[in-house]
C-alpha atoms as a PDB file:
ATOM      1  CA  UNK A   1      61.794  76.618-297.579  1.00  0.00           C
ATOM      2  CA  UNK A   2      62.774  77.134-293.865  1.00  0.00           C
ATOM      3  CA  UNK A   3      59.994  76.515-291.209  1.00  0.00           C
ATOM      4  CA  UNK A   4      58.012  79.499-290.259  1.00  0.00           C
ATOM      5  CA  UNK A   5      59.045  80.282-286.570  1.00  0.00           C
ATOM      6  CA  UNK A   6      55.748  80.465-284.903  1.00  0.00           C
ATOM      7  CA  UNK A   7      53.724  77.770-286.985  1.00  0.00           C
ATOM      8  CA  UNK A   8      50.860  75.781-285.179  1.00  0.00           C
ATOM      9  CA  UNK A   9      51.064  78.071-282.097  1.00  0.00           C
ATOM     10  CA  UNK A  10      48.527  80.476-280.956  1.00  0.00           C
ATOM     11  CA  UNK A  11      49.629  84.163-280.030  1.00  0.00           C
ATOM     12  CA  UNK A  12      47.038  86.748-277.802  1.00  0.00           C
ATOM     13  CA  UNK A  13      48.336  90.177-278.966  1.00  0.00           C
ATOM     14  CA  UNK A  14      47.173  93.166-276.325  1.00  0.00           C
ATOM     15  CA  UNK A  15      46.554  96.755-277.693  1.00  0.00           C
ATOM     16  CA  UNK A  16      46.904  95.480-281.314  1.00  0.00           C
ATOM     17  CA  UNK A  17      44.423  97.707-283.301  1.00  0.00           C
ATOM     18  CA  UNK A  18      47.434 100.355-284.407  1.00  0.00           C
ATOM     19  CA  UNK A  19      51.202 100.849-283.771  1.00  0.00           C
ATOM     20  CA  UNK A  20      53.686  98.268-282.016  1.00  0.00           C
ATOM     21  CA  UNK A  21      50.635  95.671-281.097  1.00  0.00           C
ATOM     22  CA  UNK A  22      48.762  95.749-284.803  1.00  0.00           C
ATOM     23  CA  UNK A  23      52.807  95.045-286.293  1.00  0.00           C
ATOM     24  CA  UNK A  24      53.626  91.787-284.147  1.00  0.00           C
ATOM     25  CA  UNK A  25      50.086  90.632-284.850  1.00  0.00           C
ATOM     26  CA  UNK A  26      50.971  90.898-288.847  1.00  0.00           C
ATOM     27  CA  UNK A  27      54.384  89.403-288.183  1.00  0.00           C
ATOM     28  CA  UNK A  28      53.238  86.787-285.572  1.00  0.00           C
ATOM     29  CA  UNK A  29      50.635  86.268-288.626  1.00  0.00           C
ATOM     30  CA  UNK A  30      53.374  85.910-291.126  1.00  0.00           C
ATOM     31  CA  UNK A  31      55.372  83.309-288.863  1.00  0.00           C
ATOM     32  CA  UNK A  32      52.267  81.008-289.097  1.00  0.00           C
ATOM     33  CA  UNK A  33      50.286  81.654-286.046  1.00  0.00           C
ATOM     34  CA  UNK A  34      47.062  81.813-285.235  1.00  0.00           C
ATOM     35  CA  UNK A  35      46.462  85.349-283.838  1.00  0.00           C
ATOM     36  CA  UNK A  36      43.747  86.780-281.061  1.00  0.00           C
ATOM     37  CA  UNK A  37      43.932  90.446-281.392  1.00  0.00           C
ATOM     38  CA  UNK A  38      42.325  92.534-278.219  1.00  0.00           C
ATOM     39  CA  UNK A  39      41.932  96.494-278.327  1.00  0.00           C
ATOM     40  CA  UNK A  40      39.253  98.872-277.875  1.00  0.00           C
ATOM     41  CA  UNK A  41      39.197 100.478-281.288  1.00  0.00           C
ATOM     42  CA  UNK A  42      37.268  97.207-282.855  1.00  0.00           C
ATOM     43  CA  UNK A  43      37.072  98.932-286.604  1.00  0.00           C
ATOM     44  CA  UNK A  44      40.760  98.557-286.573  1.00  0.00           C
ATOM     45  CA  UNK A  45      40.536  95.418-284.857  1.00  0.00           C
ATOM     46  CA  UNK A  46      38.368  93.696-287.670  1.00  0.00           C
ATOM     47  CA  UNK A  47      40.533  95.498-290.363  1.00  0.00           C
ATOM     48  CA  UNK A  48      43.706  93.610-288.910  1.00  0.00           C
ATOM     49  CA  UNK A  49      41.710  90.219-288.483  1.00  0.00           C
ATOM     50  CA  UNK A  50      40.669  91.057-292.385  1.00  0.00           C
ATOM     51  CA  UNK A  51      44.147  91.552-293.579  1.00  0.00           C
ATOM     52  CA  UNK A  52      45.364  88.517-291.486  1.00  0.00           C
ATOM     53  CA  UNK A  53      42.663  86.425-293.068  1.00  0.00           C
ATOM     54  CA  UNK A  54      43.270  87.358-296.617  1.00  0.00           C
ATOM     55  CA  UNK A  55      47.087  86.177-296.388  1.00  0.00           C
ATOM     56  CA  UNK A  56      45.678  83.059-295.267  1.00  0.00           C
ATOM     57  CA  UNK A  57      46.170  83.799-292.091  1.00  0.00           C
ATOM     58  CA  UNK A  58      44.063  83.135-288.667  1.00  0.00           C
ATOM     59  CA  UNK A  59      42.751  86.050-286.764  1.00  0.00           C
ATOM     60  CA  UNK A  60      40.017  86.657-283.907  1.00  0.00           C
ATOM     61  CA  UNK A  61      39.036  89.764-282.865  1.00  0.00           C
ATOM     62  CA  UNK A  62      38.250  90.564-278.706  1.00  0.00           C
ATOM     63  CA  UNK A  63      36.882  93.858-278.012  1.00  0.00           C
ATOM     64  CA  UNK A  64      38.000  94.824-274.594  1.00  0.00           C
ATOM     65  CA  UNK A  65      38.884  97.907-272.244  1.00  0.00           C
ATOM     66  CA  UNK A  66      41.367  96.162-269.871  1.00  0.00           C
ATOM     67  CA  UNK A  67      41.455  99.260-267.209  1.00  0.00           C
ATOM     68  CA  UNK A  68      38.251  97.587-266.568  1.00  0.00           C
ATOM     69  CA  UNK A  69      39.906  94.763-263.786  1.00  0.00           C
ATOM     70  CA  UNK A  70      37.409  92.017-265.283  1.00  0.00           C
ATOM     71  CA  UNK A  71      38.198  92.524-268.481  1.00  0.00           C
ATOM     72  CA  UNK A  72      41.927  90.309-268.761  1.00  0.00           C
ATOM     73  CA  UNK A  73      40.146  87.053-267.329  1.00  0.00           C
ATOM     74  CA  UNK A  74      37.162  87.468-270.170  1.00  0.00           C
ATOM     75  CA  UNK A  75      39.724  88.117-273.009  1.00  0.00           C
ATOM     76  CA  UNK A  76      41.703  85.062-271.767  1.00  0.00           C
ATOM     77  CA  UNK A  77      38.575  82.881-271.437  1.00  0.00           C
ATOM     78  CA  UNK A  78      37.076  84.498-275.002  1.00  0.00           C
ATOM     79  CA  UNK A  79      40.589  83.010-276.783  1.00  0.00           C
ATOM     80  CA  UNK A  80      40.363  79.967-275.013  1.00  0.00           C
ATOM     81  CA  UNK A  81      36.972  79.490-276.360  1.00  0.00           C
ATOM     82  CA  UNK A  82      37.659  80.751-279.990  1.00  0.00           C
ATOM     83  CA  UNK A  83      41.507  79.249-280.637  1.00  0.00           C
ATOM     84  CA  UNK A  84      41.484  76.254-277.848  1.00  0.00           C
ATOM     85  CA  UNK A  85      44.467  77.464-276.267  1.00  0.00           C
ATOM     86  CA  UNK A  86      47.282  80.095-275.620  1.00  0.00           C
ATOM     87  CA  UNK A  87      50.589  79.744-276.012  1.00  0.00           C
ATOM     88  CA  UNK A  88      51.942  83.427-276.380  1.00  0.00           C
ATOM     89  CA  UNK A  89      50.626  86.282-274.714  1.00  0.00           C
ATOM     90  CA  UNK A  90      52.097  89.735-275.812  1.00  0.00           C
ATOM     91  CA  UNK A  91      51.186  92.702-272.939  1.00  0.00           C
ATOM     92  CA  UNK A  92      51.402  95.239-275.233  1.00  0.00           C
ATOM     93  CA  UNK A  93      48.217  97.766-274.307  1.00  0.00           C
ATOM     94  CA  UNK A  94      48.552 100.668-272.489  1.00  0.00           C
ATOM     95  CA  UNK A  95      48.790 104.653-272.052  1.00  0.00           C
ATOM     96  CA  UNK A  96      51.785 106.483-273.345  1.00  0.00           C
ATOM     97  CA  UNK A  97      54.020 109.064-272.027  1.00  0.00           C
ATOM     98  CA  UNK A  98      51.989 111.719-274.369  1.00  0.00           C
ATOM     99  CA  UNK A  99      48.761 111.274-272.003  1.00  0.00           C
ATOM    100  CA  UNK A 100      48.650 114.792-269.737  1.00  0.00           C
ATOM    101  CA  UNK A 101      52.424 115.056-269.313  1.00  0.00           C
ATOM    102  CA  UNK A 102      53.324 117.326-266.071  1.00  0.00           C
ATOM    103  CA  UNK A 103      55.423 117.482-263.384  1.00  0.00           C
ATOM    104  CA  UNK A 104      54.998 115.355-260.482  1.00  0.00           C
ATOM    105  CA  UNK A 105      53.988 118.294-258.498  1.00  0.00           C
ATOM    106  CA  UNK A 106      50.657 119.209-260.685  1.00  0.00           C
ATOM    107  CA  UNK A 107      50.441 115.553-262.036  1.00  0.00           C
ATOM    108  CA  UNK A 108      46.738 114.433-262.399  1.00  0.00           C
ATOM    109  CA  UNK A 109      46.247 111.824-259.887  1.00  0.00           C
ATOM    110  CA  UNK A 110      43.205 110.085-261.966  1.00  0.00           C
ATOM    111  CA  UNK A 111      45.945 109.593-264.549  1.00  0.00           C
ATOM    112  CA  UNK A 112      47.990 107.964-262.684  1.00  0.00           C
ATOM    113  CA  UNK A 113      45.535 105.422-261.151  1.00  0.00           C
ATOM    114  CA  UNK A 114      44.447 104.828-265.373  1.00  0.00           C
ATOM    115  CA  UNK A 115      48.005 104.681-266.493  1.00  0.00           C
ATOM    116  CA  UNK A 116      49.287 101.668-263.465  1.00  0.00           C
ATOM    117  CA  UNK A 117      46.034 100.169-264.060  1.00  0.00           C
ATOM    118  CA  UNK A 118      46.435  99.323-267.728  1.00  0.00           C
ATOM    119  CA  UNK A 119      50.512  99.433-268.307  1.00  0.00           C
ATOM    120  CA  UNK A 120      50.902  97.355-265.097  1.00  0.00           C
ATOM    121  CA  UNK A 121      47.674  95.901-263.371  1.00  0.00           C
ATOM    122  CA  UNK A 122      45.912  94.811-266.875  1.00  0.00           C
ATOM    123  CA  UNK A 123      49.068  92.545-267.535  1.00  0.00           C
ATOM    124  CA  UNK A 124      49.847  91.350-264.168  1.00  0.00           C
ATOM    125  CA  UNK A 125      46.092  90.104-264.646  1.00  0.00           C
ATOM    126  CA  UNK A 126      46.177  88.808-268.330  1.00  0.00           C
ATOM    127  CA  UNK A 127      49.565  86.647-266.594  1.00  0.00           C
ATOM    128  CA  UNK A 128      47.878  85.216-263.823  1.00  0.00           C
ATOM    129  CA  UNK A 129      44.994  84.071-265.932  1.00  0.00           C
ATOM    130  CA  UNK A 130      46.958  82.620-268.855  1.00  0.00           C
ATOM    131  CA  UNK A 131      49.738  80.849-266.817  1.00  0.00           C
ATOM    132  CA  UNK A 132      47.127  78.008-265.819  1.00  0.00           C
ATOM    133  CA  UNK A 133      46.796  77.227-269.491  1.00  0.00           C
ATOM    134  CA  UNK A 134      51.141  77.724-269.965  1.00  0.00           C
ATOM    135  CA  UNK A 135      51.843  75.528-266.838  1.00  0.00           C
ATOM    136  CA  UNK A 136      49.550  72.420-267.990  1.00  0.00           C
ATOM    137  CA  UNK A 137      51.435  72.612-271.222  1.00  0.00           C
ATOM    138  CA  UNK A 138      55.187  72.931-269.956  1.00  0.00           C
ATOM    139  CA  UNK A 139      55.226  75.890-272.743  1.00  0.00           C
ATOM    140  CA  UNK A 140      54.418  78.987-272.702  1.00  0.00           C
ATOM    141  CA  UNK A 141      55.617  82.827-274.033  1.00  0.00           C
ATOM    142  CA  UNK A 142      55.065  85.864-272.031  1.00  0.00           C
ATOM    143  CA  UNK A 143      56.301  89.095-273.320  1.00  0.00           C
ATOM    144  CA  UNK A 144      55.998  92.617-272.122  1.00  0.00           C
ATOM    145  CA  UNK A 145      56.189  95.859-274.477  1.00  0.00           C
ATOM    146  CA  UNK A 146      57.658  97.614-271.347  1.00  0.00           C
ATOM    147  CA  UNK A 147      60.087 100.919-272.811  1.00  0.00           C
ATOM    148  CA  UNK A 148      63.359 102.619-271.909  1.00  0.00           C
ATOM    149  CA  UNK A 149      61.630 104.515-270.149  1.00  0.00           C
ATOM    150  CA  UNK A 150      61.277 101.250-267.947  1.00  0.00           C
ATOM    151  CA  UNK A 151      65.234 102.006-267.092  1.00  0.00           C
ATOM    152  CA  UNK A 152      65.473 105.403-267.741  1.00  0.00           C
ATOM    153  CA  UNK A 153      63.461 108.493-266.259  1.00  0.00           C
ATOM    154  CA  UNK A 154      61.086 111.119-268.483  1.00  0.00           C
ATOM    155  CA  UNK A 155      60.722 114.121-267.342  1.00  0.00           C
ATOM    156  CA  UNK A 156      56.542 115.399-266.933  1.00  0.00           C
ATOM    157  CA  UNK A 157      55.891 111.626-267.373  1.00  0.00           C
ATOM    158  CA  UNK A 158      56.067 110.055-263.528  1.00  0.00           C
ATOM    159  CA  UNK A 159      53.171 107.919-264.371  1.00  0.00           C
ATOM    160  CA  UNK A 160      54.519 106.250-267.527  1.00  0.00           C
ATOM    161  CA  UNK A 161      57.925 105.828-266.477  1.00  0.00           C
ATOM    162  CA  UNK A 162      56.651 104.471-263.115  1.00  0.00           C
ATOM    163  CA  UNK A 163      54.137 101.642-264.646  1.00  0.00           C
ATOM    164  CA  UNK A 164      57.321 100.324-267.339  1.00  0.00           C
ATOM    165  CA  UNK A 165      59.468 100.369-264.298  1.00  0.00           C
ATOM    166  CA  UNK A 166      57.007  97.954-262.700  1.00  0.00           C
ATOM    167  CA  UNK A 167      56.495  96.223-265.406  1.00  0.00           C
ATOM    168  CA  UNK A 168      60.301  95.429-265.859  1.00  0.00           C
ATOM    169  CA  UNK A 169      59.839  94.306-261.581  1.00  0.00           C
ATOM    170  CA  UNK A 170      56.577  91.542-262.952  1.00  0.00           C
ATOM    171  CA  UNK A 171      58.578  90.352-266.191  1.00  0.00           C
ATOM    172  CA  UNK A 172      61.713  89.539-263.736  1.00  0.00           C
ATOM    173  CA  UNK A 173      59.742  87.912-260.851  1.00  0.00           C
ATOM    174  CA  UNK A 174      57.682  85.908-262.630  1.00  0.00           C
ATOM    175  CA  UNK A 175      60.534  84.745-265.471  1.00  0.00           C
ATOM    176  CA  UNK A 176      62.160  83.303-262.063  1.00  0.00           C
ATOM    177  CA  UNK A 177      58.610  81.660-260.533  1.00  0.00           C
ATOM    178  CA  UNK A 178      58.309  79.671-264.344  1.00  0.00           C
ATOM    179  CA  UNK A 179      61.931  78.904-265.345  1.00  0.00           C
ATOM    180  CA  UNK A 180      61.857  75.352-264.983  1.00  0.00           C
ATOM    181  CA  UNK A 181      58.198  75.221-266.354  1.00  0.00           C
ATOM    182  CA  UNK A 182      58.823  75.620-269.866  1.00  0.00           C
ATOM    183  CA  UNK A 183      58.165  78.989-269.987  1.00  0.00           C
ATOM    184  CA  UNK A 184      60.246  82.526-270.558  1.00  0.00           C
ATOM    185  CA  UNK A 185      59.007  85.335-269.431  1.00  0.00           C
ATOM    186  CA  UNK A 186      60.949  88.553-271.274  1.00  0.00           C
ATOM    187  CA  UNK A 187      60.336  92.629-271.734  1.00  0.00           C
ATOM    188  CA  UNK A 188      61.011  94.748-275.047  1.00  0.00           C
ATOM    189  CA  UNK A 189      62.357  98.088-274.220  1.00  0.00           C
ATOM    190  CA  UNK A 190      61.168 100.137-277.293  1.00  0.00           C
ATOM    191  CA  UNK A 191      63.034 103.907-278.032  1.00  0.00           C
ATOM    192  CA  UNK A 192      60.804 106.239-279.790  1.00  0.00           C
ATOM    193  CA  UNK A 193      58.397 104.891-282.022  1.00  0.00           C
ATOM    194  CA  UNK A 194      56.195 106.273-284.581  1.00  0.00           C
ATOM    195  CA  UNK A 195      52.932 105.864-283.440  1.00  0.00           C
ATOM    196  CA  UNK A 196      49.845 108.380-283.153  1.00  0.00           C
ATOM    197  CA  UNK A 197      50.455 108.181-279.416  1.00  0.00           C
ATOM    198  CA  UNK A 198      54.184 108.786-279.873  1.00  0.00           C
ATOM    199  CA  UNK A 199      53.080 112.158-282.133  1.00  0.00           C
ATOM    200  CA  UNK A 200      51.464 114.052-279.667  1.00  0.00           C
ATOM    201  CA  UNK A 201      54.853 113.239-276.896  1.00  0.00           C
ATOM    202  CA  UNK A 202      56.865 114.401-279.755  1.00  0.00           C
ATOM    203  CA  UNK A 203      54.757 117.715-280.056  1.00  0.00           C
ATOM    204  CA  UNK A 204      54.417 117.981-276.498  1.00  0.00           C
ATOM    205  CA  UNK A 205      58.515 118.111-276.205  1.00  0.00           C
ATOM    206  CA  UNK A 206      59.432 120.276-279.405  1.00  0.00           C
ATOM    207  CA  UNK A 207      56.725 122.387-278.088  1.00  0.00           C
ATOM    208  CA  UNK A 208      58.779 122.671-274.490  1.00  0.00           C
ATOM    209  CA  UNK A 209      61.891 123.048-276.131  1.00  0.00           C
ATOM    210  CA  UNK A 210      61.356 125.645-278.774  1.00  0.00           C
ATOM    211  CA  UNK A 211      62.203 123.547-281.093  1.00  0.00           C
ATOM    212  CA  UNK A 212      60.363 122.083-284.859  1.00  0.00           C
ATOM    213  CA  UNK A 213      59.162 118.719-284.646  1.00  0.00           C
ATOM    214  CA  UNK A 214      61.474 117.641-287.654  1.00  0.00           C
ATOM    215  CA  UNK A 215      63.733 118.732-285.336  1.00  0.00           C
ATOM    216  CA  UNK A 216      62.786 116.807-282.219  1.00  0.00           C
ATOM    217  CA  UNK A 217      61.936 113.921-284.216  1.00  0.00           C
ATOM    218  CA  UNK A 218      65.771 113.991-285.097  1.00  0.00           C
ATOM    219  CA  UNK A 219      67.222 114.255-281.865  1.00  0.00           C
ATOM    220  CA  UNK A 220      65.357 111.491-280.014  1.00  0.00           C
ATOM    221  CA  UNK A 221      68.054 108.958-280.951  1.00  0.00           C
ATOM    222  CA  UNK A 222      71.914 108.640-281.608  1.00  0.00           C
ATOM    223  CA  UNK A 223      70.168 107.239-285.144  1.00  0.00           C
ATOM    224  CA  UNK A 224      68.680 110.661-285.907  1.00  0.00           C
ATOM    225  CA  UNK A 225      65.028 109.312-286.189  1.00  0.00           C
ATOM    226  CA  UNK A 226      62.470 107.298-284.569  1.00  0.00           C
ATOM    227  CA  UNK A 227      61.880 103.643-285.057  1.00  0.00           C
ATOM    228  CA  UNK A 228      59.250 102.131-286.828  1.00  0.00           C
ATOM    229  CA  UNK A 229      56.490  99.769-285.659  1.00  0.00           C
ATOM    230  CA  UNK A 230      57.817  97.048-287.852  1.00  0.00           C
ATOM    231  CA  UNK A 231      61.513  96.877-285.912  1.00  0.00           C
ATOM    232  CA  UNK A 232      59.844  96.183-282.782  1.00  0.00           C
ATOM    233  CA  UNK A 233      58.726  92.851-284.583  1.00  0.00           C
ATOM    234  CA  UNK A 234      61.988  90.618-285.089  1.00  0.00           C
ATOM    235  CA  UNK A 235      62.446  90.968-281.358  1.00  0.00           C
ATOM    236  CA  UNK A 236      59.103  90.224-280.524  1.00  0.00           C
ATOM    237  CA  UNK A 237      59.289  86.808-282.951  1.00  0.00           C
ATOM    238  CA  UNK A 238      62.299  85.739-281.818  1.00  0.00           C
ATOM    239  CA  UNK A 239      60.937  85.687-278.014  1.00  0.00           C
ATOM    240  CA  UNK A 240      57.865  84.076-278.778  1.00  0.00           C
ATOM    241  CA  UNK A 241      59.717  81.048-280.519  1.00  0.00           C
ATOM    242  CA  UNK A 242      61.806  78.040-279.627  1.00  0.00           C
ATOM    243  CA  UNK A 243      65.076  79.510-280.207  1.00  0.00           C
ATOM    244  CA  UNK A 244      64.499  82.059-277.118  1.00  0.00           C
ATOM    245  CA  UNK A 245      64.449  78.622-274.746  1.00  0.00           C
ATOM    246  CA  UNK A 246      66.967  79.709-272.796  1.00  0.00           C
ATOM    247  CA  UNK A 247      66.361  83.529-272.821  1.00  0.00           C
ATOM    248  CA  UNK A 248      64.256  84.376-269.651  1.00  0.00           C
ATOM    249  CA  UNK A 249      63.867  87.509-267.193  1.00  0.00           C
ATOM    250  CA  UNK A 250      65.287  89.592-269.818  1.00  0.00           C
ATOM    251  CA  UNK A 251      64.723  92.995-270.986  1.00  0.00           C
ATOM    252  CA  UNK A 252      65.879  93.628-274.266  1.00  0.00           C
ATOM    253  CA  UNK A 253      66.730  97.159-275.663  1.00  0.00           C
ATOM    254  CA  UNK A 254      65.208  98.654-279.132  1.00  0.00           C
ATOM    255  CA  UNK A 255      65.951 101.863-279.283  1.00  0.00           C
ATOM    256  CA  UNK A 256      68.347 103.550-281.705  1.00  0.00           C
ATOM    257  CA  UNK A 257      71.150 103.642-279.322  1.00  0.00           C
ATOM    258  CA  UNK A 258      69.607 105.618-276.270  1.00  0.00           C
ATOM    259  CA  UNK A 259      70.165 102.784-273.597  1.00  0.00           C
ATOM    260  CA  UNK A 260      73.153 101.100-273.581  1.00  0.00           C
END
């Protein structure tokens, strides 16, 4: 039986209650590590720790609202305290581009402050509080659920687009600050992706279009469809293991063929 990938090490999984976050948690789970799961929604944060658990598994649960700026150093402290150490932190919480779409010129400005501060501020924070713990180690994973959208624009999403965008800027600096510390630093750039957040962008577009949302749906991606949760995850494992030593500063495509 070949080694699981991830066995012995400890993973902190952001905005991991549903969607892209509550996947790599299960397959982080499945690779043999121990898993701290932090989201708001903590019924679906306990369900994942449940299912986690009864696979033999190890799961924590944090509560947390990480647009709140004290919140990152408390979740980092919390895992710290429960699992004894980090060595993976996946930014993967934040606002999508279905949150008040507009254009720029009518754009609500409170959304924008709410969108930078958890897509970009929330995991510039969670990074400068875990990299302590990486640097004493000579080992550490950082990865970033960033989008295409972190390369390429959306239209009635300047908020969105503009936080990934950043987020792309922190994964690159920092990747070069760490290099010779033992630790990569790397950004998934997820298509379309069936989520409940993704639904209501979907809507929001087939709605602008004229168009069905089996229809929409279909046209998001040279693939015809959108991906799933689950094909975020291979991606996401093989960054958080040893075989991405030498991978850092990198921002990897997912996305049925948009970006090329």
């Amino acid at each position: 039986m070949n080694k699981r990938k991830l066995e012995g090490r400890v993973a902190l999984i952001t905005g991991a209650s549903r969607g892209i976050g509550r996947a790599i948690a299960r397959g982080y789970a499945r690779e043999g590590a121990a898993v701290a799961v932090a989201a708001r929604g903590t019924a679906e944060l306990q369900s994942l720790v449940d299912e986690v658990q009864q696979t033999g598994g190890q799961a924590v649960a944090i509560p947390a609202d990480l647009e709140d700026a004290a919140a990152p150093a408390e979740v980092i402290r919390q895992v710290l305290e429960s699992l004894g150490t980090i060595d993976i932190l996946v930014n993967n919480a934040g606002i999508g581009g279905s949150a008040g779409p507009s254009p720029v010129v009518d754009f609500d400005d409170a959304l924008w402050h709410r969108t930078l501060a958890l897509n970009l501020t929330a995991p510039y924070l969670l990074t400068k509080a875990v990299l302590p713990v990486l640097l004493a180690k000579k080992w550490g994973r950082i990865i970033n659920i960033a989008s295409i959208n972190g390369k390429l624009p959306s239209i009635h999403g300047v908020a969105y687009t503009a936080s990934k965008h950043g987020l792309l800027g922190l994964t690159r600096t920092v990747a070069l600050e760490v290099a010779r510390d033992g630790i990569t630093v790397n950004a998934i750039c997820p298509g379309p992706v069936r989520t409940r957040m993704n639904d209501r962008r979907v809507e929001y577009d087939a709605k602008r279009l004229g168009l069905s949302f089996a229809e929409m749906e279909s046209r998001l991606t040279p693939i015809g469809r959108r991906l799933e949760p689950e094909e975020i995850v291979p991606m996401a494992v093989l960054l958080a293991s040893n075989d991405s030593a030498a991978i850092t500063g990198q921002a990897f495509n997912v996305c049925g063929g948009i970006a090329t």
